[in-house]
N, C-alpha and C. Protein backbone atom coordinates (compact mmCIF):
# COMPACT_ATOMS: atom_id res chain seq x y z
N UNK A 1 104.01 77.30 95.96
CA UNK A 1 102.56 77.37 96.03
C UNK A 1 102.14 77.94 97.39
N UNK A 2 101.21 79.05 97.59
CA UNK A 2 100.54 79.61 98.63
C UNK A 2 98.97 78.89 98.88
N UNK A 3 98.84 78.83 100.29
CA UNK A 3 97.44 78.61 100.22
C UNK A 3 96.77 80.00 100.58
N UNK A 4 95.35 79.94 99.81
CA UNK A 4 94.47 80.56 100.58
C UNK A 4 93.23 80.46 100.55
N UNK A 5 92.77 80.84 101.47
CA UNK A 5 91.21 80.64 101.77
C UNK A 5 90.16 81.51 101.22
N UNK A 6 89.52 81.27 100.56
CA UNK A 6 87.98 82.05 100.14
C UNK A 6 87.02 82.42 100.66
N UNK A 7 86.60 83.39 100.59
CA UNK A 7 85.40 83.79 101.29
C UNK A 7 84.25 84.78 100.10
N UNK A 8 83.30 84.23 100.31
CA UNK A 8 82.07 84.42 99.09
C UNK A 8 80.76 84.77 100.14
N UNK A 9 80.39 85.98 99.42
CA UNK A 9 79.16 86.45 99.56
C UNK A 9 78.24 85.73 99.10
N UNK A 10 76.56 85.79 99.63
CA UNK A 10 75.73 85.25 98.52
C UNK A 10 75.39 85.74 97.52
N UNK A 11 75.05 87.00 97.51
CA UNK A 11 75.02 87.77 96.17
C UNK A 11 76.34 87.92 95.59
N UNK A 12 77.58 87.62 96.05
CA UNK A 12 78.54 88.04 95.27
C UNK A 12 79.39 87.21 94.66
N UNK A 13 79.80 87.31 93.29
CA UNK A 13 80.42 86.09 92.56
C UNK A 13 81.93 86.59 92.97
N UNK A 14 82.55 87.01 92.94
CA UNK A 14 83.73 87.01 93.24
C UNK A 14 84.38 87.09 94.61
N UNK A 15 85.01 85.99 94.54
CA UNK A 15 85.68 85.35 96.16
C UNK A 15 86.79 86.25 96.59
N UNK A 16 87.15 86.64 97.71
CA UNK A 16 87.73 87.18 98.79
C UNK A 16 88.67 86.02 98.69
N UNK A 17 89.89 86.44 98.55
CA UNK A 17 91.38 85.18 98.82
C UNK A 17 92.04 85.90 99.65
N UNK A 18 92.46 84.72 100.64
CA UNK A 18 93.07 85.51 101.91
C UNK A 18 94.39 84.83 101.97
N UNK A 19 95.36 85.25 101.62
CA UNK A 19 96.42 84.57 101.93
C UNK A 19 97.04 83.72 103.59
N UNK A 20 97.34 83.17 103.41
CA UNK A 20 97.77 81.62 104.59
C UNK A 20 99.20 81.96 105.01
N UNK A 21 99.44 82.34 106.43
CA UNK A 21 100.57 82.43 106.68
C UNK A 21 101.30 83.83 107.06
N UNK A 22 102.37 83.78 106.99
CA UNK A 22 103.06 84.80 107.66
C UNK A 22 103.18 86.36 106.22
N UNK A 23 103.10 87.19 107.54
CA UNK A 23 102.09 88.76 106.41
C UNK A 23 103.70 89.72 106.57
N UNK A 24 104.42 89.69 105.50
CA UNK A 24 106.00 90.46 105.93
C UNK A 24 105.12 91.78 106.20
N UNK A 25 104.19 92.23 105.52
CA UNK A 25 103.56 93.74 104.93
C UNK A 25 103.64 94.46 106.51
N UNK A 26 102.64 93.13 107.04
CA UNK A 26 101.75 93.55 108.73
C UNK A 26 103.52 93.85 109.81
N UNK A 27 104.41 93.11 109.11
CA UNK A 27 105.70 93.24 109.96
C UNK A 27 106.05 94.73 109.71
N UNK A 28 106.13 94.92 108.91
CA UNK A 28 107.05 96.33 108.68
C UNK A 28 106.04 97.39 108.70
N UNK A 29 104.66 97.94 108.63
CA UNK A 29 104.04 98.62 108.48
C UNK A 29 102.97 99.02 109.72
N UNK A 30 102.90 97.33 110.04
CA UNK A 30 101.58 97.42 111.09
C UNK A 30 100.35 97.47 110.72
N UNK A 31 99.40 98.06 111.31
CA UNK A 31 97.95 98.48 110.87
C UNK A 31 97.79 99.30 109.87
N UNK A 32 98.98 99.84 109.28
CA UNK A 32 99.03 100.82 108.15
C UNK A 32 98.64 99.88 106.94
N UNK A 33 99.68 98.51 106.86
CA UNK A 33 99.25 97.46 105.96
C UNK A 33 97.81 97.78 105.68
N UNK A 34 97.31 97.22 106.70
CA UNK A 34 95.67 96.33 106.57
C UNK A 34 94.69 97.77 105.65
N UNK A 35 95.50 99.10 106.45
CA UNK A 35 94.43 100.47 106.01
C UNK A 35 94.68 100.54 104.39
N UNK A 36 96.14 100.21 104.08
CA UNK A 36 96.32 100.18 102.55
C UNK A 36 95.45 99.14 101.33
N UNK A 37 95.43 97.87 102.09
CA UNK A 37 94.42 96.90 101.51
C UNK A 37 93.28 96.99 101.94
N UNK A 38 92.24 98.27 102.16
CA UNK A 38 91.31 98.35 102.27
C UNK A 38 90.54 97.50 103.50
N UNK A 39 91.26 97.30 104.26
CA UNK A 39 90.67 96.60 105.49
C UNK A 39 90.31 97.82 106.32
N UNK A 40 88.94 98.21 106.34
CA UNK A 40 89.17 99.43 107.26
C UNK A 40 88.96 99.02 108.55
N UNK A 41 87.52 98.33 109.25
CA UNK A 41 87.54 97.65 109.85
C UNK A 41 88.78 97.32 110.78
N UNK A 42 89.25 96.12 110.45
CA UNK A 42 90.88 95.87 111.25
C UNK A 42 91.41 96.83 111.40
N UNK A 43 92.29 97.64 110.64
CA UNK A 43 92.76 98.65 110.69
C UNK A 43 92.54 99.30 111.97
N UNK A 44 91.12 100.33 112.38
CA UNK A 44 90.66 100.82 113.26
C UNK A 44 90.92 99.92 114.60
N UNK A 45 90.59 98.66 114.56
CA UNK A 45 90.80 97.74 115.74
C UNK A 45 92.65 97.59 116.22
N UNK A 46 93.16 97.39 115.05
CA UNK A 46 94.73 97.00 115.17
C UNK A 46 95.29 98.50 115.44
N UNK A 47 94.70 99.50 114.92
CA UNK A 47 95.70 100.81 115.10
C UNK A 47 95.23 101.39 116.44
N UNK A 48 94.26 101.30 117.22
CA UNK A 48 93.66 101.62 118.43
C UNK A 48 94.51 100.32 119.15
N UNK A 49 94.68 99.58 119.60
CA UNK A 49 95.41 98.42 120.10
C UNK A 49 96.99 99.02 120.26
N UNK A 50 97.68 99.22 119.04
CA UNK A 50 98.76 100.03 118.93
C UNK A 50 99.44 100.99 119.39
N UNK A 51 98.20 102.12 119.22
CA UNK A 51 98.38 103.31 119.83
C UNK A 51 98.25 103.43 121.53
N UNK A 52 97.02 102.74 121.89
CA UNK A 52 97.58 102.03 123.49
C UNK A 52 98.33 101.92 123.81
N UNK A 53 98.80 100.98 123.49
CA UNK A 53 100.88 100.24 123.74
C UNK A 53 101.20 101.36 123.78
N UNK A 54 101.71 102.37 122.93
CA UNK A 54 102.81 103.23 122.34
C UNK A 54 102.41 103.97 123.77
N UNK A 55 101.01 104.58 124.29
CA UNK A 55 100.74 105.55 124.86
C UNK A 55 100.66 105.00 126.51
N UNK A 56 100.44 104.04 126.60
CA UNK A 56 100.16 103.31 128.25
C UNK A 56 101.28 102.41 128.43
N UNK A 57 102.07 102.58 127.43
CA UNK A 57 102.93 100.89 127.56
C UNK A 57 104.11 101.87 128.47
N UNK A 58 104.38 103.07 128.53
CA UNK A 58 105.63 103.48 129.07
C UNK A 58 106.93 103.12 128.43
N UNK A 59 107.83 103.09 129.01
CA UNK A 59 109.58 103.19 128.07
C UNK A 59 109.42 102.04 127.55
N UNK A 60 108.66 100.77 127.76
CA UNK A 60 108.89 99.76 126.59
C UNK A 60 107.43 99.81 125.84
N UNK A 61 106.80 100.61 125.55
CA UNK A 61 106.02 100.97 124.78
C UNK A 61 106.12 100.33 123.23
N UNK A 62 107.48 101.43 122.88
CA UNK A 62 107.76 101.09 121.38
C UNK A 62 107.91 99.63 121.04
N UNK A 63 108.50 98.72 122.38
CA UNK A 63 108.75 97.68 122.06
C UNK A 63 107.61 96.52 122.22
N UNK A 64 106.33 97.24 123.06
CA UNK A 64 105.37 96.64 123.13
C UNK A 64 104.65 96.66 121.71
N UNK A 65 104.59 97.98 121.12
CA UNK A 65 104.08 97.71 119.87
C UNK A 65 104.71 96.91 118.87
N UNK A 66 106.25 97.05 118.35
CA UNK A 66 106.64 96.25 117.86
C UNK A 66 106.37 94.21 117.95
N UNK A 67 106.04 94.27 119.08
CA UNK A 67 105.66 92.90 119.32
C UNK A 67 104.57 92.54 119.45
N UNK A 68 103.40 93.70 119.04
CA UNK A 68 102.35 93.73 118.59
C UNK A 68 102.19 93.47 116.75
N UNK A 69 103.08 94.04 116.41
CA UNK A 69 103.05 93.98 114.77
C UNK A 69 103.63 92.74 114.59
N UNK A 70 104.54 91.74 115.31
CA UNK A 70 104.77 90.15 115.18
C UNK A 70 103.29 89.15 115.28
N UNK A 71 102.65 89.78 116.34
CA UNK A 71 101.74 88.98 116.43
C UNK A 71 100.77 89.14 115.39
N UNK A 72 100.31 90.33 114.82
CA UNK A 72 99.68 90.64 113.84
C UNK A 72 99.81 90.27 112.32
N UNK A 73 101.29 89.92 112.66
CA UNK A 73 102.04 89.37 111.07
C UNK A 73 101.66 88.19 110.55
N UNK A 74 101.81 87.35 112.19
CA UNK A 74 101.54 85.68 112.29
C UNK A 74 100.18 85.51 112.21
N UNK A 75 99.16 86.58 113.03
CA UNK A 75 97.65 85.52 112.75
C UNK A 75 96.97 86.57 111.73
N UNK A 76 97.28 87.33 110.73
CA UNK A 76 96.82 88.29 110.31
C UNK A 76 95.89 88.09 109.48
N UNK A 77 95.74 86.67 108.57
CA UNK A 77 95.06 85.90 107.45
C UNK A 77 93.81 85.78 108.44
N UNK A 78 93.72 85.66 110.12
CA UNK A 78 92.52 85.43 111.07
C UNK A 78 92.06 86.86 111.17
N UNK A 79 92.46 87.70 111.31
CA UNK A 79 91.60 89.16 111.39
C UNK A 79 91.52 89.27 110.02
N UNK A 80 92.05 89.28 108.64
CA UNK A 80 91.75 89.75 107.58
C UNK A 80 90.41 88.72 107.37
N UNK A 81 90.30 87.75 108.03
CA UNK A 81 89.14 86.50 107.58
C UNK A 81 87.65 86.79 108.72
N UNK A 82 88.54 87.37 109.82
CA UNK A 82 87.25 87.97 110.51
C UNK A 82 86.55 89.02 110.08
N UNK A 83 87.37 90.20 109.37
CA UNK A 83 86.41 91.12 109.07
C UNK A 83 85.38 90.90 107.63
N UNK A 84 86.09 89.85 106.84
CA UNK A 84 85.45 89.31 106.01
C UNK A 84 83.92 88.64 106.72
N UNK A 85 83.94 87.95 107.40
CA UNK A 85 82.75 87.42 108.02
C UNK A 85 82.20 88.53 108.73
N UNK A 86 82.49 89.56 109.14
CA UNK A 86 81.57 90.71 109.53
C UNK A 86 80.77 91.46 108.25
N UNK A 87 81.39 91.23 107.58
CA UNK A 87 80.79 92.04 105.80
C UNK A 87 80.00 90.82 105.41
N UNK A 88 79.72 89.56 106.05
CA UNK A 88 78.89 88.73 105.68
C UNK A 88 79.40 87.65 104.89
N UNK A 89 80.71 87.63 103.94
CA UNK A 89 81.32 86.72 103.74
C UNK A 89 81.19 85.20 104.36
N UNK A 90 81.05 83.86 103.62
CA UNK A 90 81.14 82.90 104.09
C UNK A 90 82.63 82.13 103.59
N UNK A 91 83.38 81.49 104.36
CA UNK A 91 84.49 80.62 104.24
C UNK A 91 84.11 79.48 102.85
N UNK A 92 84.98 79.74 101.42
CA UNK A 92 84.23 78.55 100.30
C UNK A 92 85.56 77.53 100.49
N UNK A 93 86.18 77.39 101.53
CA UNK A 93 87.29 76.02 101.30
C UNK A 93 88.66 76.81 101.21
N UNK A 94 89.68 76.40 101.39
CA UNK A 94 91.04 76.47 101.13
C UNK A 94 91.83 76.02 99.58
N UNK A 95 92.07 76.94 98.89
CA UNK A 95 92.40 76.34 97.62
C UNK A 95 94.22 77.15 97.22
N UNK A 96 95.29 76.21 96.35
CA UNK A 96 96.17 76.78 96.14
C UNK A 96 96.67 76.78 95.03
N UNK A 97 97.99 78.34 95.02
CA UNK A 97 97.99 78.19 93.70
C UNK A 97 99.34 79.47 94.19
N UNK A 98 100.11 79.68 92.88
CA UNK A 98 100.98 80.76 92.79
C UNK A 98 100.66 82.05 93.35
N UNK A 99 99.86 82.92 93.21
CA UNK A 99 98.76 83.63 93.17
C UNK A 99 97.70 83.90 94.00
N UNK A 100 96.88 84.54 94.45
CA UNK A 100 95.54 84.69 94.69
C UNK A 100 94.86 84.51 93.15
N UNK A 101 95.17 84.97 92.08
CA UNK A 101 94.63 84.92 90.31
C UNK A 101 94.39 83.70 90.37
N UNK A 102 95.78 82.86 90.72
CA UNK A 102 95.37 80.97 89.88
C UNK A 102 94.76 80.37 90.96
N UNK A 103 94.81 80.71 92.54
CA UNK A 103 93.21 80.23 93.32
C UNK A 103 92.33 80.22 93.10
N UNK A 104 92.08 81.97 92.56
CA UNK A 104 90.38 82.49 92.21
C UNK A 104 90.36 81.14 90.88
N UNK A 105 91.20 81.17 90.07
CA UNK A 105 90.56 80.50 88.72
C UNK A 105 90.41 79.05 89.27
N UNK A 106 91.29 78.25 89.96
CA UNK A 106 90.79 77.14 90.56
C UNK A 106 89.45 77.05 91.12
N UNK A 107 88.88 77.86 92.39
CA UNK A 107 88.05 78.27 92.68
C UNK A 107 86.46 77.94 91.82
N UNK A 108 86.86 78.77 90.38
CA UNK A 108 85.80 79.00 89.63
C UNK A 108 86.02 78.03 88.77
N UNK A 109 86.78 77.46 88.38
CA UNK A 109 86.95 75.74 87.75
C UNK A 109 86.12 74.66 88.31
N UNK A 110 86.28 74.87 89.85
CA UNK A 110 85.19 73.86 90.24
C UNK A 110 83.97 74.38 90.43
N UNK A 111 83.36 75.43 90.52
CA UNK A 111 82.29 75.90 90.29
C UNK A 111 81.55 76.06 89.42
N UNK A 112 82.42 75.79 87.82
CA UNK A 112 81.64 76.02 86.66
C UNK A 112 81.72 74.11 86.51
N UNK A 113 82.13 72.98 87.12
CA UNK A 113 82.93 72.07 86.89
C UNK A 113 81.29 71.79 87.92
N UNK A 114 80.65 72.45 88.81
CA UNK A 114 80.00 71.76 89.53
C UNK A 114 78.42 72.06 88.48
N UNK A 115 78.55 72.91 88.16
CA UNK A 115 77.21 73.11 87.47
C UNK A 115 76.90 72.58 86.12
């Protein structure tokens, strides 16, 4: 079981699930990850951060970035949840399940369960 956290617009019925925990994707890819899942936002922030390192960091550059993409791996569910709250998103609780699918349906179980 994964956790993850929701995030819901007011006009919008369908919740944002952010997965909890460590991101292999953000390990091996970097900011390329986040640009593939439509995070553009992050992306721009994490690949400017990156490209720094690579360009100011000098001969341990490469290795500065690489240990940039660790840190990015570990808190990555916090920038994927920040740019959510920049698009206006609000945090609806932590819910788990196999899936992001059997969250969302948990999710909306107690929501149709509340009305």
């Amino acid at each position: 079981m994964n956790d993850y956290l929701a995030y819901r617009a007011d006009g919008n019925v369908e919740p944002i699930m952010v997965k909890q925990g460590f991101h292999w994707s953000l390990l091996v890819f970097g900011p390329l990850a986040l640009l593939a899942s439509g995070r553009l936002i992050a992306f721009a922030l994490t690949a400017l951060i990156s490209v720094l390192l690579l360009r100011c960091g000098g001969g341990a550059g490469l290795l500065l970035s690489w240990t940039f993409n660790v840190v990015l791996a570990v808190f990555g569910a916090e920038v994927i949840g920040w740019e959510a709250r920049l698009k206006g998103y609000a945090s609806n609780g932590l819910w788990m399940g196999r899936s992001a699918e059997e969250a969302r349906l948990r999710l909306m179980d107690k929501d149709r369960a509340a009305s």
